[in-house]
PDB file of N, CA and C in Angstrom:
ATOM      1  N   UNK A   1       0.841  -1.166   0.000  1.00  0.00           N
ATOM      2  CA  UNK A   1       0.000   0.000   0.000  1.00  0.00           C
ATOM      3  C   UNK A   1       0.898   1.245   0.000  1.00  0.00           C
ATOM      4  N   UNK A   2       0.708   2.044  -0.862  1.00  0.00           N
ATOM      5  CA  UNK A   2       1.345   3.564  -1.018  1.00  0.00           C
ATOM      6  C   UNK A   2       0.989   4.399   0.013  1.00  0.00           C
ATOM      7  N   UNK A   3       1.886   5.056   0.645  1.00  0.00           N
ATOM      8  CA  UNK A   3       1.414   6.012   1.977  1.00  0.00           C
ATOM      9  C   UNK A   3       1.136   7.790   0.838  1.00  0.00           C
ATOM     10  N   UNK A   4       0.008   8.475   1.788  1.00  0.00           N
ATOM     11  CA  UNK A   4      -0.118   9.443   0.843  1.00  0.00           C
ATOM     12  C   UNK A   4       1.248  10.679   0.271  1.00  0.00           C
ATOM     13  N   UNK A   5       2.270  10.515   0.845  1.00  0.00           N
ATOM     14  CA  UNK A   5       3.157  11.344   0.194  1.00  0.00           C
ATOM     15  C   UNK A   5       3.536  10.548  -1.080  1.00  0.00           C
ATOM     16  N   UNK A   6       3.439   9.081  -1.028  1.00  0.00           N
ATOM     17  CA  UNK A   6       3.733   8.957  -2.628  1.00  0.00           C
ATOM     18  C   UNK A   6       2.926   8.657  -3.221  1.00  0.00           C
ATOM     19  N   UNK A   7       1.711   8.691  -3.111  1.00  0.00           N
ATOM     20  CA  UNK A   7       0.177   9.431  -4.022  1.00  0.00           C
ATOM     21  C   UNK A   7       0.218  10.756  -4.416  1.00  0.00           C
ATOM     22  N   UNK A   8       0.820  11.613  -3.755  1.00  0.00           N
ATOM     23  CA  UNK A   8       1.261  12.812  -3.781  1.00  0.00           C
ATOM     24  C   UNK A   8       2.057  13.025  -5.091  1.00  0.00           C
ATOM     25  N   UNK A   9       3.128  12.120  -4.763  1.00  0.00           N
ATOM     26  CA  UNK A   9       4.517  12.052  -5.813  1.00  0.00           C
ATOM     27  C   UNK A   9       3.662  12.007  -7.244  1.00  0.00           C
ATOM     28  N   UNK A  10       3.080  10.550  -7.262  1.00  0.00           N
ATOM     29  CA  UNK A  10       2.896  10.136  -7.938  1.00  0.00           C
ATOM     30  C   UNK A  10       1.951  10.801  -8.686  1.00  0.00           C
ATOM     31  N   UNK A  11       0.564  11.644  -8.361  1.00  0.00           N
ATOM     32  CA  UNK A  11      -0.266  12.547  -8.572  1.00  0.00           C
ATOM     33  C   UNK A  11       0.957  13.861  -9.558  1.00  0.00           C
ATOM     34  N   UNK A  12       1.606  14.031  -8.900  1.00  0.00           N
ATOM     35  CA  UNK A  12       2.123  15.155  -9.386  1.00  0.00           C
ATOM     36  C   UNK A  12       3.428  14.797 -10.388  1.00  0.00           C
ATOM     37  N   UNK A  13       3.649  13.389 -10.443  1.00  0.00           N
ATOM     38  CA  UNK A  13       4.400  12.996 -11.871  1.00  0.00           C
ATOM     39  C   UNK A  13       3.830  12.921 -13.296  1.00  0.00           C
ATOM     40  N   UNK A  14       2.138  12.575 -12.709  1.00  0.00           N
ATOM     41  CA  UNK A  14       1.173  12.873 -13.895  1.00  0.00           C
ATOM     42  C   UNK A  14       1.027  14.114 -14.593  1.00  0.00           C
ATOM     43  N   UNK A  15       0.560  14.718 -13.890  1.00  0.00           N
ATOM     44  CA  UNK A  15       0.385  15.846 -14.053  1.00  0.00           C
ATOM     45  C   UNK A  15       1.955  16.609 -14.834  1.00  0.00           C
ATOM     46  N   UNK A  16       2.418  16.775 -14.774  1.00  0.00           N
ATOM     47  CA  UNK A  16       3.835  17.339 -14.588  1.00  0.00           C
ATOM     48  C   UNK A  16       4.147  16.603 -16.429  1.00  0.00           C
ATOM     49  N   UNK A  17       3.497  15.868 -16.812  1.00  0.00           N
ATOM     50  CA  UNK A  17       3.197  15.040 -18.175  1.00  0.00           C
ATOM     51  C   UNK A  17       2.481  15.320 -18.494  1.00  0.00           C
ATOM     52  N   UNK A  18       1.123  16.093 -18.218  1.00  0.00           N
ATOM     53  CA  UNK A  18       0.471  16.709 -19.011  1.00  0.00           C
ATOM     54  C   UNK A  18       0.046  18.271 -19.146  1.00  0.00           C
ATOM     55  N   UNK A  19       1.098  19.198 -18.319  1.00  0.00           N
ATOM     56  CA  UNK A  19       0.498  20.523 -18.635  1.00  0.00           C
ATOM     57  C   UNK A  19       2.283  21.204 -18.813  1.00  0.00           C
ATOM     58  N   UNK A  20       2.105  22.662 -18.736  1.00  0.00           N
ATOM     59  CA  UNK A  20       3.544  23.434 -18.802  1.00  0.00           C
ATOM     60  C   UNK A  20       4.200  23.579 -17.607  1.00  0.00           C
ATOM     61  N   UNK A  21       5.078  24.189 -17.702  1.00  0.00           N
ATOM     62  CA  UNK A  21       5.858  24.840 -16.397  1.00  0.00           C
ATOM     63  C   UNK A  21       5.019  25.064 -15.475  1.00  0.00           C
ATOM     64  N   UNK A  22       4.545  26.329 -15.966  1.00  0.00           N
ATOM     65  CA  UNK A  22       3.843  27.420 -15.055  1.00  0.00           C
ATOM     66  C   UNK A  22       3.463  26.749 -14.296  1.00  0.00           C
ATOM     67  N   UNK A  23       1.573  25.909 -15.307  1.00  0.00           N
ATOM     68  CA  UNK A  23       0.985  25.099 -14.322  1.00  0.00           C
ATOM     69  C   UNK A  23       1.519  24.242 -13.766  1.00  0.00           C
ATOM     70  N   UNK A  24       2.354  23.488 -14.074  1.00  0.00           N
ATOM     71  CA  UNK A  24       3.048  22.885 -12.583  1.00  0.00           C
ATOM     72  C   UNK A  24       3.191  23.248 -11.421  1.00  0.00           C
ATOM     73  N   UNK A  25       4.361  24.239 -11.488  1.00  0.00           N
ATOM     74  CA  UNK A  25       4.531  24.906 -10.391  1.00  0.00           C
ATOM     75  C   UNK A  25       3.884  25.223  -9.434  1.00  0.00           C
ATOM     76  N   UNK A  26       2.270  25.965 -10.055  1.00  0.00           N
ATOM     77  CA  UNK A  26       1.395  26.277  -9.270  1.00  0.00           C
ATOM     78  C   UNK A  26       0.413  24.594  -8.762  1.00  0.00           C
ATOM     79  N   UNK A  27       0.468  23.732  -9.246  1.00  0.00           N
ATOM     80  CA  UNK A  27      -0.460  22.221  -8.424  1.00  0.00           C
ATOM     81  C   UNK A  27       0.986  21.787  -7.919  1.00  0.00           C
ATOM     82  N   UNK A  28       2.208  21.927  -7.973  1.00  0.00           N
ATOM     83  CA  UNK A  28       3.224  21.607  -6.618  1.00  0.00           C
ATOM     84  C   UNK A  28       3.106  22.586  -5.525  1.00  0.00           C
ATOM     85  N   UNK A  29       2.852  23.566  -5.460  1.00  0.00           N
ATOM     86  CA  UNK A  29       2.534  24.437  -4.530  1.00  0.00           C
ATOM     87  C   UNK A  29       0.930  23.730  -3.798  1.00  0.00           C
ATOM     88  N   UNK A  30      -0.066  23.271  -5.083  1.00  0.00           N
ATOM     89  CA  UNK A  30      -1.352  23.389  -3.940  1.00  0.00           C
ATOM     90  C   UNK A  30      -1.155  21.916  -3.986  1.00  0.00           C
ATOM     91  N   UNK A  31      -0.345  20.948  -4.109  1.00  0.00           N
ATOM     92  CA  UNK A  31      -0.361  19.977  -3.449  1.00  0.00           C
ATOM     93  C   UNK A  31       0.843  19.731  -2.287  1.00  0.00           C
ATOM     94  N   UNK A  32       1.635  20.840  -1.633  1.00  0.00           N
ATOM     95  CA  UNK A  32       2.434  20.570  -0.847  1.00  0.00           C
ATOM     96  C   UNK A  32       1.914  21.252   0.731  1.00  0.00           C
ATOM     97  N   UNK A  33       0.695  22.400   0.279  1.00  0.00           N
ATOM     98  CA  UNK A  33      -0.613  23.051   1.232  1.00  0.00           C
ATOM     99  C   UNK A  33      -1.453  21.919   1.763  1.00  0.00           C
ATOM    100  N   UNK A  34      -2.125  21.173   0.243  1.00  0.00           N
ATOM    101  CA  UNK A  34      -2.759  20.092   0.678  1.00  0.00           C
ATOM    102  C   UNK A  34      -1.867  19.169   2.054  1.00  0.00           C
ATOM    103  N   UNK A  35      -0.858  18.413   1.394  1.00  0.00           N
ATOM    104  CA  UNK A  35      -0.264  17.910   2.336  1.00  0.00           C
ATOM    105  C   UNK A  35       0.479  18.260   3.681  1.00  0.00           C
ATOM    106  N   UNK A  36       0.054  19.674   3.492  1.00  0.00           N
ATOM    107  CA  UNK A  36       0.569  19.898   5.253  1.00  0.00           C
ATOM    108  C   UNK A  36      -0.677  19.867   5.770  1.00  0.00           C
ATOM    109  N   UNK A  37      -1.996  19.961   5.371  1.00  0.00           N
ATOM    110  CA  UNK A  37      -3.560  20.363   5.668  1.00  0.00           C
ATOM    111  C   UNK A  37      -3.628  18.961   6.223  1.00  0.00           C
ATOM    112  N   UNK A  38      -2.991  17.879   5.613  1.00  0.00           N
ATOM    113  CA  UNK A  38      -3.251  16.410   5.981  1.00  0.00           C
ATOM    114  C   UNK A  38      -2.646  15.969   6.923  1.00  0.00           C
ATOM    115  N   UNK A  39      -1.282  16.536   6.318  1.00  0.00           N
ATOM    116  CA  UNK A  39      -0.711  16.119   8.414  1.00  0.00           C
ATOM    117  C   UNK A  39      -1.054  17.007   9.424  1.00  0.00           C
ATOM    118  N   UNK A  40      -1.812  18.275   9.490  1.00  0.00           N
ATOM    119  CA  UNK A  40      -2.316  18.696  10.276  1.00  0.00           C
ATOM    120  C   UNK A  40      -3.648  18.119  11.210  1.00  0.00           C
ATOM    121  N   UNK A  41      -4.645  18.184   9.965  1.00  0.00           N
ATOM    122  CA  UNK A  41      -5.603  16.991  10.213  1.00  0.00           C
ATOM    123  C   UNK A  41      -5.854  15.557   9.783  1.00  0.00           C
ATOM    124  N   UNK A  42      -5.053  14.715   9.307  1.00  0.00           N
ATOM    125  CA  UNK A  42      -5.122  13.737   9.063  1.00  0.00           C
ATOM    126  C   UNK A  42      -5.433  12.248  10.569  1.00  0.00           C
ATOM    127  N   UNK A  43      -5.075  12.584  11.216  1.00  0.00           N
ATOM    128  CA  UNK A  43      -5.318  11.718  12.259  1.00  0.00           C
ATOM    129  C   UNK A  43      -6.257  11.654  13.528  1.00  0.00           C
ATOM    130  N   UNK A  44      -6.822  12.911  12.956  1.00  0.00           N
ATOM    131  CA  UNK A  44      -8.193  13.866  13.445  1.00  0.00           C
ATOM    132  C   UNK A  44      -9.110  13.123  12.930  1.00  0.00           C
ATOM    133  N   UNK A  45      -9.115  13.247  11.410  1.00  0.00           N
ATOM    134  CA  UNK A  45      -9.948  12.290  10.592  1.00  0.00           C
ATOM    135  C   UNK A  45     -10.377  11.132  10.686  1.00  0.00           C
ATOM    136  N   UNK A  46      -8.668  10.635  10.339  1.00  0.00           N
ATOM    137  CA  UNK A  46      -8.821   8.830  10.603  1.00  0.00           C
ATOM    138  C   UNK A  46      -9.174   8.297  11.944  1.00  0.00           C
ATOM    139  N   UNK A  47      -9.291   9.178  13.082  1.00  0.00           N
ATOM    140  CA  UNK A  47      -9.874   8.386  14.210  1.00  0.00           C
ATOM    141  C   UNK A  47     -11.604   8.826  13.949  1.00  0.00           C
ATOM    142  N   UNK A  48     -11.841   9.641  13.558  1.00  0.00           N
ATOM    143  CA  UNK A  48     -13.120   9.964  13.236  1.00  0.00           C
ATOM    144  C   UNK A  48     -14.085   8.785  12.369  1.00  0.00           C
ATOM    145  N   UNK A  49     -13.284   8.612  11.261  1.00  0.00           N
ATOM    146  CA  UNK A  49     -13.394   7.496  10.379  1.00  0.00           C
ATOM    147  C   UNK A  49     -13.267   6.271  11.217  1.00  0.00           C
ATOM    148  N   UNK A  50     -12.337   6.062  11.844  1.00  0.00           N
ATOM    149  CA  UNK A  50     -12.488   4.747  12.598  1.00  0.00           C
ATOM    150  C   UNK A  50     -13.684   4.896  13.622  1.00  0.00           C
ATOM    151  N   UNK A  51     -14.301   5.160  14.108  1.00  0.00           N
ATOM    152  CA  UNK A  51     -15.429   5.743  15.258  1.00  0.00           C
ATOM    153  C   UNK A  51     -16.443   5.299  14.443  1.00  0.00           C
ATOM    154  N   UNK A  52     -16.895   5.877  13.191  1.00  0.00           N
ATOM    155  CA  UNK A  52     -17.862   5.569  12.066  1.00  0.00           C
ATOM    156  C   UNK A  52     -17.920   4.228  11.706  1.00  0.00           C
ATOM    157  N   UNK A  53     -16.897   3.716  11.570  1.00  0.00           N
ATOM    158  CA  UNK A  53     -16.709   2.614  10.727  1.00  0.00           C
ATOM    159  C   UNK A  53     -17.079   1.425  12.059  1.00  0.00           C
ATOM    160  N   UNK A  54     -16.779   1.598  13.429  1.00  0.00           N
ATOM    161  CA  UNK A  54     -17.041   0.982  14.454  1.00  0.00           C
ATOM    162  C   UNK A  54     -18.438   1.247  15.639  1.00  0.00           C
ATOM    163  N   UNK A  55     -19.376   1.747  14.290  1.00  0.00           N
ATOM    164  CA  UNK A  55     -20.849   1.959  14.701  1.00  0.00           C
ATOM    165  C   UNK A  55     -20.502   3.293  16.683  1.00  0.00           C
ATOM    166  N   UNK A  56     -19.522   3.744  16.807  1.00  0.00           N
ATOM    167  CA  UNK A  56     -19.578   4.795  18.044  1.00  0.00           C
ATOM    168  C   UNK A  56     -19.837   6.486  17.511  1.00  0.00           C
ATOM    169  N   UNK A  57     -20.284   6.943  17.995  1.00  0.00           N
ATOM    170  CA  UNK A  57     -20.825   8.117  18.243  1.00  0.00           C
ATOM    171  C   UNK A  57     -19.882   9.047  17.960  1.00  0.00           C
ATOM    172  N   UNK A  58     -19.400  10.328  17.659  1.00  0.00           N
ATOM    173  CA  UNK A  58     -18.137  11.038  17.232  1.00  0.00           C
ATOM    174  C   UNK A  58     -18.061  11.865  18.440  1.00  0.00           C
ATOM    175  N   UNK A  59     -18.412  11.452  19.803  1.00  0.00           N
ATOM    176  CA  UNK A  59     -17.648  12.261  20.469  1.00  0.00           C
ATOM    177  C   UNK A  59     -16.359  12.541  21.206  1.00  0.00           C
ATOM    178  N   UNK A  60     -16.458  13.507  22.028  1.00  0.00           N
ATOM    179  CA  UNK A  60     -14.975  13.553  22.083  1.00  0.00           C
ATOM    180  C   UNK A  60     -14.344  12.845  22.592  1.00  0.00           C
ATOM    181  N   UNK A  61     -14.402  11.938  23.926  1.00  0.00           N
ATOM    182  CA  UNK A  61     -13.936  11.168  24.003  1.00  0.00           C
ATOM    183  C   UNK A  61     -14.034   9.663  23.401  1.00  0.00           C
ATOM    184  N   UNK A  62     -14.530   9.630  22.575  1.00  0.00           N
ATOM    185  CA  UNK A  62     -14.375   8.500  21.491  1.00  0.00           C
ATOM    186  C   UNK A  62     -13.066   8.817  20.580  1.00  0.00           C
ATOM    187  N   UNK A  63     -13.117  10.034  20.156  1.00  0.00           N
ATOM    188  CA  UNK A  63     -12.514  10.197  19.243  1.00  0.00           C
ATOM    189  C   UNK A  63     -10.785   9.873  20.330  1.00  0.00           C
ATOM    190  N   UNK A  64     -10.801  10.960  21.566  1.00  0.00           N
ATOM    191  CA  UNK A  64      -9.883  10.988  22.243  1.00  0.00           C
ATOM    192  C   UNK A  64      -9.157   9.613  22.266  1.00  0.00           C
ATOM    193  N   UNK A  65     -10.477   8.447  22.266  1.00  0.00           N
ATOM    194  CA  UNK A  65      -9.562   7.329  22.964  1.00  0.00           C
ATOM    195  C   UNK A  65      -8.567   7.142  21.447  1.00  0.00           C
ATOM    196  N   UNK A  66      -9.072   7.069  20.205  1.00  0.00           N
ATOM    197  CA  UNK A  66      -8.504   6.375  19.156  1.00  0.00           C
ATOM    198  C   UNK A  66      -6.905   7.189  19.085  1.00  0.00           C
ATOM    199  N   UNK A  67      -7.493   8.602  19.012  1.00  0.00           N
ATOM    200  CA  UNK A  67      -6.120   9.332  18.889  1.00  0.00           C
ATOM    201  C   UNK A  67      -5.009   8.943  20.001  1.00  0.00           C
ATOM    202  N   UNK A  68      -5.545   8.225  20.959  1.00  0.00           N
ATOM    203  CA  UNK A  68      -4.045   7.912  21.774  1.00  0.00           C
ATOM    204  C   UNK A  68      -3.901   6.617  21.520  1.00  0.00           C
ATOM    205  N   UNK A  69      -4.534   6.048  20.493  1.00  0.00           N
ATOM    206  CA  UNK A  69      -3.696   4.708  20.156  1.00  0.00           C
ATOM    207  C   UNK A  69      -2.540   5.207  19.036  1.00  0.00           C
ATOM    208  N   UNK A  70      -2.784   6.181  18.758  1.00  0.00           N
ATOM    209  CA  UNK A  70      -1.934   6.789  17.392  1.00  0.00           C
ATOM    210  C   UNK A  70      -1.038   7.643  18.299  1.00  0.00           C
ATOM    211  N   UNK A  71      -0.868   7.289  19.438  1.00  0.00           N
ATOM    212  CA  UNK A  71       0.325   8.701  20.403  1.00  0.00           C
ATOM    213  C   UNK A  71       1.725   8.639  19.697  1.00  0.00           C
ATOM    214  N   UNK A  72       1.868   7.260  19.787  1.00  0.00           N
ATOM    215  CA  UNK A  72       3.535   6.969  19.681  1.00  0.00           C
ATOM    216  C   UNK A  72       3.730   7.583  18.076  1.00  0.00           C
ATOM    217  N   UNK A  73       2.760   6.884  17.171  1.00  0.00           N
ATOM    218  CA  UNK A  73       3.348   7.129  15.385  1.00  0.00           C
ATOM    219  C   UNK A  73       2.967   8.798  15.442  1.00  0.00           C
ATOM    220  N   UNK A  74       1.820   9.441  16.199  1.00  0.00           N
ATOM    221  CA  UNK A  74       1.774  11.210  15.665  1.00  0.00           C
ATOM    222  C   UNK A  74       3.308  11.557  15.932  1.00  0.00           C
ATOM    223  N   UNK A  75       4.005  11.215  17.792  1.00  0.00           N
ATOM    224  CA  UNK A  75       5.306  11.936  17.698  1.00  0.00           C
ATOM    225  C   UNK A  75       6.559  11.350  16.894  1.00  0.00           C
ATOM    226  N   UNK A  76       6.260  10.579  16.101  1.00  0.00           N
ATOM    227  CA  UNK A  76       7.602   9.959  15.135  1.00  0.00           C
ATOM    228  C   UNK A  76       7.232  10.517  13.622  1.00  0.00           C
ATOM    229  N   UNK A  77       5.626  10.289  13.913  1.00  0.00           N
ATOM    230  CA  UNK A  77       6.162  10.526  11.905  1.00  0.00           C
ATOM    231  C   UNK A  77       4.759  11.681  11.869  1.00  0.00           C
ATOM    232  N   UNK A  78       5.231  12.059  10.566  1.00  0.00           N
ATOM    233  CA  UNK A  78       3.693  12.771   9.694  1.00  0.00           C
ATOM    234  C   UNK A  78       3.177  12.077   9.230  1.00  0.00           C
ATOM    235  N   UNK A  79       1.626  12.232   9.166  1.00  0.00           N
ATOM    236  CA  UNK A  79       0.003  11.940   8.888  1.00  0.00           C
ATOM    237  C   UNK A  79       0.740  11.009   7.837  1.00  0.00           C
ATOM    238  N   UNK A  80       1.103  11.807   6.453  1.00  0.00           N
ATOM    239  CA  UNK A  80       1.279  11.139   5.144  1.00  0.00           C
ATOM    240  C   UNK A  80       2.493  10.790   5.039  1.00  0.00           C
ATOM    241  N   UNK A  81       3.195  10.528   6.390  1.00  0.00           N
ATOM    242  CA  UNK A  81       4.600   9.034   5.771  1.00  0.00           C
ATOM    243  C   UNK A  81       4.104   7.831   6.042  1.00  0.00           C
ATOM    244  N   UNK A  82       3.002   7.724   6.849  1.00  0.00           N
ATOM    245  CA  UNK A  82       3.122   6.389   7.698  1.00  0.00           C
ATOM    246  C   UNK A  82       1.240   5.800   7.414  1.00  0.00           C
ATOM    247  N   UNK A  83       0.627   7.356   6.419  1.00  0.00           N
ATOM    248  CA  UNK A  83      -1.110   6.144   6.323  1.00  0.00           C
ATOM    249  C   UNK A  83      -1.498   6.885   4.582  1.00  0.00           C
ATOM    250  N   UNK A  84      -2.436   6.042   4.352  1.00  0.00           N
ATOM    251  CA  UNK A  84      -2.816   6.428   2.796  1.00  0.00           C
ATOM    252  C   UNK A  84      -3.469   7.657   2.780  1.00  0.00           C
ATOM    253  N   UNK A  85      -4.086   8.271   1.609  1.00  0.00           N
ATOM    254  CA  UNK A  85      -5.171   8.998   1.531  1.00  0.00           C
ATOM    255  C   UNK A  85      -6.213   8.668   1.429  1.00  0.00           C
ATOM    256  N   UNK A  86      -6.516   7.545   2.185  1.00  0.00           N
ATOM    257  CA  UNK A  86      -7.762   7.368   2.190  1.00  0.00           C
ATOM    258  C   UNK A  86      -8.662   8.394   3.162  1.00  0.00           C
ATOM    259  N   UNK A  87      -8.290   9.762   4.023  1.00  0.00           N
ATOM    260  CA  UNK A  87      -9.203  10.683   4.652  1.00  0.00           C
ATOM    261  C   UNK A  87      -8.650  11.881   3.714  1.00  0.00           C
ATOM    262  N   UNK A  88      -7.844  11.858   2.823  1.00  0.00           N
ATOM    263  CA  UNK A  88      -7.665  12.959   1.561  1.00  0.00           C
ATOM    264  C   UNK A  88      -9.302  13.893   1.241  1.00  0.00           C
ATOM    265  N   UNK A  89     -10.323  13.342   0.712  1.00  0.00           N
ATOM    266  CA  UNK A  89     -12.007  13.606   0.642  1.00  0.00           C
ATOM    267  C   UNK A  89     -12.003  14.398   1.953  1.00  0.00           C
ATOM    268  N   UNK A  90     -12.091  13.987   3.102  1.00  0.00           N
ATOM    269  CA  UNK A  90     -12.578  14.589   4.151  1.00  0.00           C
ATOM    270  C   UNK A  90     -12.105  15.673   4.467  1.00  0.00           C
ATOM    271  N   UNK A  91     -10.911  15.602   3.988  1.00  0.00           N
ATOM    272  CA  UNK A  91     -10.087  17.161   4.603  1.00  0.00           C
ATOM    273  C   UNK A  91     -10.479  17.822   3.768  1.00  0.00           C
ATOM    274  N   UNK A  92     -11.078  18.293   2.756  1.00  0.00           N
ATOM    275  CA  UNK A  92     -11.176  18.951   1.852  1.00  0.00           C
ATOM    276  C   UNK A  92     -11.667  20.302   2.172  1.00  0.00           C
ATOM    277  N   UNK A  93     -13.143  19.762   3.414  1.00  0.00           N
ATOM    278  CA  UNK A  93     -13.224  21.167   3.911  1.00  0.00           C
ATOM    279  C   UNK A  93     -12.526  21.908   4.596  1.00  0.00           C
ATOM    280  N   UNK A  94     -11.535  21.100   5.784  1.00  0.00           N
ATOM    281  CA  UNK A  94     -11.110  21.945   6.405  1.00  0.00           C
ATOM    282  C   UNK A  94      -9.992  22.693   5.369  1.00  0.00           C
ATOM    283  N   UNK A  95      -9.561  22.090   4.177  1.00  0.00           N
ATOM    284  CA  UNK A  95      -8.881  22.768   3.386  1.00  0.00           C
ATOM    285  C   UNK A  95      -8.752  24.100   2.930  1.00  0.00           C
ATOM    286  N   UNK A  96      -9.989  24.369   2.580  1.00  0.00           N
ATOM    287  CA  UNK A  96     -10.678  25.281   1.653  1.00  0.00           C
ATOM    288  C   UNK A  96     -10.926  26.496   2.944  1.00  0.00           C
ATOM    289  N   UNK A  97     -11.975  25.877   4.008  1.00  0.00           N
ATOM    290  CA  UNK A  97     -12.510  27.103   4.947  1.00  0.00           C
ATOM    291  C   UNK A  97     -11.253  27.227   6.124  1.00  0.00           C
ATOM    292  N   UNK A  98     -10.372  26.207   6.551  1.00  0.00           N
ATOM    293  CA  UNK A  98      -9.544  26.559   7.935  1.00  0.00           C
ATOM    294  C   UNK A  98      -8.145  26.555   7.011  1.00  0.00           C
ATOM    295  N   UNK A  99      -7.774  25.836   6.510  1.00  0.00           N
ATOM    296  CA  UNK A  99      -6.331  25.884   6.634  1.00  0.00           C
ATOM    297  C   UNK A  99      -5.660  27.288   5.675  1.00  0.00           C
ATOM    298  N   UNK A 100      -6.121  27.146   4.484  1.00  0.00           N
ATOM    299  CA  UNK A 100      -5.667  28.272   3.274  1.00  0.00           C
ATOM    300  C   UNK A 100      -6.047  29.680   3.737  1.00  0.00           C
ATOM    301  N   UNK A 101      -7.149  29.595   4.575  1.00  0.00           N
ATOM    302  CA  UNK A 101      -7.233  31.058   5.304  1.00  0.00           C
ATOM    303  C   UNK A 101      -5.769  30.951   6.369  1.00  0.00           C
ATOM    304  N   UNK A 102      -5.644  30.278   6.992  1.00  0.00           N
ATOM    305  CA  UNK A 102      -4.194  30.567   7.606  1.00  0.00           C
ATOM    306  C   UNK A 102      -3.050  30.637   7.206  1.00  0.00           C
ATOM    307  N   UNK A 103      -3.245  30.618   5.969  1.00  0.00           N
ATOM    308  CA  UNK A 103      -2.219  30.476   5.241  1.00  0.00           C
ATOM    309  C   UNK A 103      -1.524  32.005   4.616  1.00  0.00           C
ATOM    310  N   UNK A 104      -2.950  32.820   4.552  1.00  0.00           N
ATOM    311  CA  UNK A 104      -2.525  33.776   3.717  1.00  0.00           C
ATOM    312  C   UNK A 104      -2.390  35.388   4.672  1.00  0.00           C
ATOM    313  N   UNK A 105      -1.646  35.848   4.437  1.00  0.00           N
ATOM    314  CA  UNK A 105      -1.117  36.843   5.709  1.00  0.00           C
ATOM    315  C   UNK A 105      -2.429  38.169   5.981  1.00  0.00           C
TER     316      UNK A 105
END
């Protein structure tokens, strides 16, 4: 299974084959936003997703318990070295309304 930084890669080797410079440049830029948006919230998600997927309720301490099964891998690695994009879809909003607004000065 491909972890999402090399969905990432790989997304952007396509691409990079079918348009110019310019546009490149600019979808390596909004896919390197994306991927900090994912390791920001990515494990936010996937315990969310796991909660769903295990018929429990999304609250907070549901969610709390999953995220401390993920204690040890959040302080070693980022979201997208170590899980797929499979919560890529979900972040989308916080993409668009939380993160890119913090982004811009």
């Amino acid at each position: 299974m491909l972890n999402a930084d090399e969905i990432l890669c790989l997304y952007l080797r396509e691409v990079a084959s079918k348009t110019n410079d310019l546009f490149y440049k600019m979808m390596v830029r909004f896919v390197l936003l994306y991927r900090d948006c994912l390791n920001e919230y990515g494990w936010q998600k996937k315990a969310e997703a796991e909660c769903r997927e295990a018929k429990q309720t999304l609250e907070e301490k549901n969610i709390t318990a999953r995220l401390a099964t993920y204690r040890d891998a959040m302080s070693m690695h980022e979201f997208c070295a170590v899980n797929n994009a499979e919560v890529g879809p979900e972040i989308c909003n916080e993409f668009v309304t939380t993160f890119l607004e913090k982004q811009t000065p």
